[in-house]
C-alpha atoms as a PDB file:
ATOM      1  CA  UNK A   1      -2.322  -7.617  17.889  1.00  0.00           C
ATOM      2  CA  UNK A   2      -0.805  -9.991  16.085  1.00  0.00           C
ATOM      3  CA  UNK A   3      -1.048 -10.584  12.150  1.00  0.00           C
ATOM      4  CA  UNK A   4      -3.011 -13.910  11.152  1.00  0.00           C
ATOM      5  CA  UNK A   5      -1.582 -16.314   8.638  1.00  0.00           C
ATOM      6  CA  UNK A   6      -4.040 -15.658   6.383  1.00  0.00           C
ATOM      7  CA  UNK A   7      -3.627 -11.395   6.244  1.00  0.00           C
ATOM      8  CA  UNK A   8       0.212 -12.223   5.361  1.00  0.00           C
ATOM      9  CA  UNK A   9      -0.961 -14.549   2.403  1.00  0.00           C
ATOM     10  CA  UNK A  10      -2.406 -11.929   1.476  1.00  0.00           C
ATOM     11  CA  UNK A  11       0.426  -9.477   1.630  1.00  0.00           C
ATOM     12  CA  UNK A  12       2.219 -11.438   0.124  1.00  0.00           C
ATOM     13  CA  UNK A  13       0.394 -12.061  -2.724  1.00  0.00           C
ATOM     14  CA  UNK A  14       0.426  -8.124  -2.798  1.00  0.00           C
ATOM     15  CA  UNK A  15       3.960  -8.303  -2.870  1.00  0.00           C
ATOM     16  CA  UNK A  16       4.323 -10.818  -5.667  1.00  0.00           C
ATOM     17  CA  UNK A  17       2.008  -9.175  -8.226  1.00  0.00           C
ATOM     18  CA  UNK A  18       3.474  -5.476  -7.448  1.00  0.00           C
ATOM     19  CA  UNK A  19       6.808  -6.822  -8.251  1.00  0.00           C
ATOM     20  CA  UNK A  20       5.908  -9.310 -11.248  1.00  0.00           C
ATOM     21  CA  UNK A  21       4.015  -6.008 -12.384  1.00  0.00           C
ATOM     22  CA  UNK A  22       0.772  -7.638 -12.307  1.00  0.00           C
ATOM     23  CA  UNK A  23      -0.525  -4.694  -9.429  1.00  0.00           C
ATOM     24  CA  UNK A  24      -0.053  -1.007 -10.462  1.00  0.00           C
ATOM     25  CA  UNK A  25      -0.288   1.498  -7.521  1.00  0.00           C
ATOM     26  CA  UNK A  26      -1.313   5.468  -8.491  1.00  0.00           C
ATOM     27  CA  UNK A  27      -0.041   7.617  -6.029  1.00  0.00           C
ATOM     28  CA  UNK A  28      -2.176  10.363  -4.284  1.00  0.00           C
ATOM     29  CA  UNK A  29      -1.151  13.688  -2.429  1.00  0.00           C
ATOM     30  CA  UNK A  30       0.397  13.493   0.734  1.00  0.00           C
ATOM     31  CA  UNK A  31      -2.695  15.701   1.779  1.00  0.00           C
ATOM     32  CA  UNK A  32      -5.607  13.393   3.690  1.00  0.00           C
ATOM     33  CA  UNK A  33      -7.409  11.627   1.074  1.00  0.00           C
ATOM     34  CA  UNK A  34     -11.293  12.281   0.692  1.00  0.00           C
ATOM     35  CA  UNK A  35     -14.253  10.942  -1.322  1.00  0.00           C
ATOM     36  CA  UNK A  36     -13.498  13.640  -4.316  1.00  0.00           C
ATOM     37  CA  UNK A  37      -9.422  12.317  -4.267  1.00  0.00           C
ATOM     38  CA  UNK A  38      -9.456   8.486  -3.782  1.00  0.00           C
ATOM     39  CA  UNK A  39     -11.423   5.517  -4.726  1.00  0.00           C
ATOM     40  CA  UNK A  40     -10.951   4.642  -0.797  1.00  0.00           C
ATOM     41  CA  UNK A  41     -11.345   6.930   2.034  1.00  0.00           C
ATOM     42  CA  UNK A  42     -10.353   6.885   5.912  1.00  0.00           C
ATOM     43  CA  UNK A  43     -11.165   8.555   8.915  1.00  0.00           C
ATOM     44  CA  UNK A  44      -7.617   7.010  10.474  1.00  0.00           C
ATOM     45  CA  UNK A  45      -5.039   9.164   8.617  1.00  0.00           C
ATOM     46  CA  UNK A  46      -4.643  11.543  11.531  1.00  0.00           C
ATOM     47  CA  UNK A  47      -1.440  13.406   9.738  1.00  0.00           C
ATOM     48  CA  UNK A  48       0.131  13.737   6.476  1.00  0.00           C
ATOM     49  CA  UNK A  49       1.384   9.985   5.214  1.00  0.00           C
ATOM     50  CA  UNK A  50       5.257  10.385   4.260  1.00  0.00           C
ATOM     51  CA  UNK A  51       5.366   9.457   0.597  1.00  0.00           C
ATOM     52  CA  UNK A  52       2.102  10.120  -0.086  1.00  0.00           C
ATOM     53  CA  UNK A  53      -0.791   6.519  -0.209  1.00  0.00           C
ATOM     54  CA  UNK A  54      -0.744   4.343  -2.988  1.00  0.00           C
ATOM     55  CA  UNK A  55      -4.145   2.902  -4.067  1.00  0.00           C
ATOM     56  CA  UNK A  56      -4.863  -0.175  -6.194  1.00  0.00           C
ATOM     57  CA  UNK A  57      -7.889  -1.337  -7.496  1.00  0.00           C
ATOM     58  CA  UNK A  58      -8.935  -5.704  -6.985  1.00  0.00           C
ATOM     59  CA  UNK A  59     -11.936  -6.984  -8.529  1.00  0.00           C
ATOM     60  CA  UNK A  60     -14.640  -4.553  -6.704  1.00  0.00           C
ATOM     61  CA  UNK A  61     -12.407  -3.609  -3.873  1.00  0.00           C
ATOM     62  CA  UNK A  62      -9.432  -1.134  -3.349  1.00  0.00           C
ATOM     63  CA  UNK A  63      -6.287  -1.822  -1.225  1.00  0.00           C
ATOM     64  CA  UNK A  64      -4.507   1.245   0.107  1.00  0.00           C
ATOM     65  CA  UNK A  65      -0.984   1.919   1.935  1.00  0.00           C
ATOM     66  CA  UNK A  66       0.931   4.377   3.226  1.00  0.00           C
ATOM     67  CA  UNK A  67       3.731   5.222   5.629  1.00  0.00           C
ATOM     68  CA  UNK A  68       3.639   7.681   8.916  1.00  0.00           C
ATOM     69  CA  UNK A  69       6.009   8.751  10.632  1.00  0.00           C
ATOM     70  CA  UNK A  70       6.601  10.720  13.921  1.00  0.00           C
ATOM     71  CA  UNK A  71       8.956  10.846  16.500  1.00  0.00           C
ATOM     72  CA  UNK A  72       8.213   8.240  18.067  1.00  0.00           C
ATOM     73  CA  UNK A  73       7.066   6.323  15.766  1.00  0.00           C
ATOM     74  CA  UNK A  74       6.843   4.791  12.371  1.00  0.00           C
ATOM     75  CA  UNK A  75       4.070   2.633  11.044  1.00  0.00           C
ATOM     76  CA  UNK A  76       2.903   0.804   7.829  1.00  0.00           C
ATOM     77  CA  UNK A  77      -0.674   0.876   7.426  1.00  0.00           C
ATOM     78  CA  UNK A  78      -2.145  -1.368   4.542  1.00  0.00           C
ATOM     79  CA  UNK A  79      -6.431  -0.641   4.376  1.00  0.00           C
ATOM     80  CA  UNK A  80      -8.638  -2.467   2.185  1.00  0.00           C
ATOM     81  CA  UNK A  81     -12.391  -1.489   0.290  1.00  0.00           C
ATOM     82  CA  UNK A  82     -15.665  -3.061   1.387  1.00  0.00           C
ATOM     83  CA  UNK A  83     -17.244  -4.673  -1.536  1.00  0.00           C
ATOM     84  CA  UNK A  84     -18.462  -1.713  -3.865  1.00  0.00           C
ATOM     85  CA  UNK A  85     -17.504   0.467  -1.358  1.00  0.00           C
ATOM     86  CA  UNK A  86     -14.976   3.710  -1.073  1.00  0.00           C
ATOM     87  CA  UNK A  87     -14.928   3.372   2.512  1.00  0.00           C
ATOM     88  CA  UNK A  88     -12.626   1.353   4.653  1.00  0.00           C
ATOM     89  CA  UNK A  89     -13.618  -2.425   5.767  1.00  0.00           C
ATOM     90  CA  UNK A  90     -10.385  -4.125   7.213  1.00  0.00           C
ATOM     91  CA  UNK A  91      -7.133  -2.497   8.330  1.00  0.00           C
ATOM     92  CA  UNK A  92      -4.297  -5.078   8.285  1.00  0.00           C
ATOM     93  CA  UNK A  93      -2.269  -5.187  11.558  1.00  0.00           C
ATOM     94  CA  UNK A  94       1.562  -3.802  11.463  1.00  0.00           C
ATOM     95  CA  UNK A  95       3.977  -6.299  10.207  1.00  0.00           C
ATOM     96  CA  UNK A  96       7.256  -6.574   8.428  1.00  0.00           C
ATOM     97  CA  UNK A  97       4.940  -7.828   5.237  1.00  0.00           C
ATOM     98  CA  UNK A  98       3.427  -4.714   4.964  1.00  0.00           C
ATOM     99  CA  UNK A  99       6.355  -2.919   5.224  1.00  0.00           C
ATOM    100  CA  UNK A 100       8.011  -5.091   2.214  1.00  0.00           C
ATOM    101  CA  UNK A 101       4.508  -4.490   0.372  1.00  0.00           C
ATOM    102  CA  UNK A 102       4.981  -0.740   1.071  1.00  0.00           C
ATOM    103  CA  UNK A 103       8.896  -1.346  -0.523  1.00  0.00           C
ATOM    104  CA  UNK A 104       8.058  -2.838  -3.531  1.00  0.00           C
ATOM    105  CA  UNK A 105       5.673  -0.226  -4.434  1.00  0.00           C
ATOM    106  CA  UNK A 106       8.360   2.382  -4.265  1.00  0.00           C
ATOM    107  CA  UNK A 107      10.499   0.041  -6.008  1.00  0.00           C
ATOM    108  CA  UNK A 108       7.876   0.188  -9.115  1.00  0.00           C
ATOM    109  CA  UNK A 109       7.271   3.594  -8.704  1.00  0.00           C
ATOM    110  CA  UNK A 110      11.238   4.336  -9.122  1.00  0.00           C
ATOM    111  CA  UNK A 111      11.137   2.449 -11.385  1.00  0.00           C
ATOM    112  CA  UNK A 112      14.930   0.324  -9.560  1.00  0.00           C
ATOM    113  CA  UNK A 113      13.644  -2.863 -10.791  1.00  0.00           C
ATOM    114  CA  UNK A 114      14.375  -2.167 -13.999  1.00  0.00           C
ATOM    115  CA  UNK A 115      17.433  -0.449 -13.997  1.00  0.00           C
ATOM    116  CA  UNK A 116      18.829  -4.017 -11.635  1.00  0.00           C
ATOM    117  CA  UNK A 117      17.488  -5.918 -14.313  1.00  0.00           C
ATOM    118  CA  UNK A 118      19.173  -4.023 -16.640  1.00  0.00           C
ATOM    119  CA  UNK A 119      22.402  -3.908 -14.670  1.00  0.00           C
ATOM    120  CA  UNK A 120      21.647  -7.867 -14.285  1.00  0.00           C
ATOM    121  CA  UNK A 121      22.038  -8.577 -17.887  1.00  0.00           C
ATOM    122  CA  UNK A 122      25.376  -7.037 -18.742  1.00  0.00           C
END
């Protein structure tokens, strides 16, 4: 399925505001996430996310991503809140934006951004 202009404004906007600093993602266990763990749960984490899944908080919704991996393959999965809700209401489809999303987070969580601006400057 193919993503619709809209979901990648969205991503992108994700994007944006994780770099600018503006999102901040708390990581969670590479374990499956449950009610007692995360502000957002879901049934389709069938096996341990790489890196763990990074959660962030919108208004009254959460957005979630996380990276798996197997042998054959290896898939970005960004999941968003229903309104109020800790349980899952829209799963974006694969893309490249997602991926980038999933990039930046790790990015911030490094904390590279700021040692390139740093190395920038001099």
């Amino acid at each position: 399925m193919k993503t619709n202009s809209r979901d990648i404004a969205v991503i992108v906007k994700l994007i944006q505001d994780t770099r600018q600093k503006k999102l901040v993602w708390a990581k969670y266990n590479k374990c499956f996430l449950d009610v007692s763990q995360s502000p957002i749960t879901s049934s389709a984490i069938l096996f341990n996310p790489v890196d763990g899944v990074y959660i962030t908080s919108y208004k009254d919704r959460f957005f979630q991503v996380y990276k798996t991996s197997s042998p054959v393959l290896e898939e970005y999965v960004l999941q968003l809140s229903g309104r109020n809700s800790k349980r899952v209401d829209k799963e974006f489809d694969d893309s490249a934006s997602i991926k980038d999303l999933y990039l930046a987070i790790l990015e911030q969580e490094n904390g590279l951004d700021s040692f390139l601006d740093d190395f920038l400057k001099n």
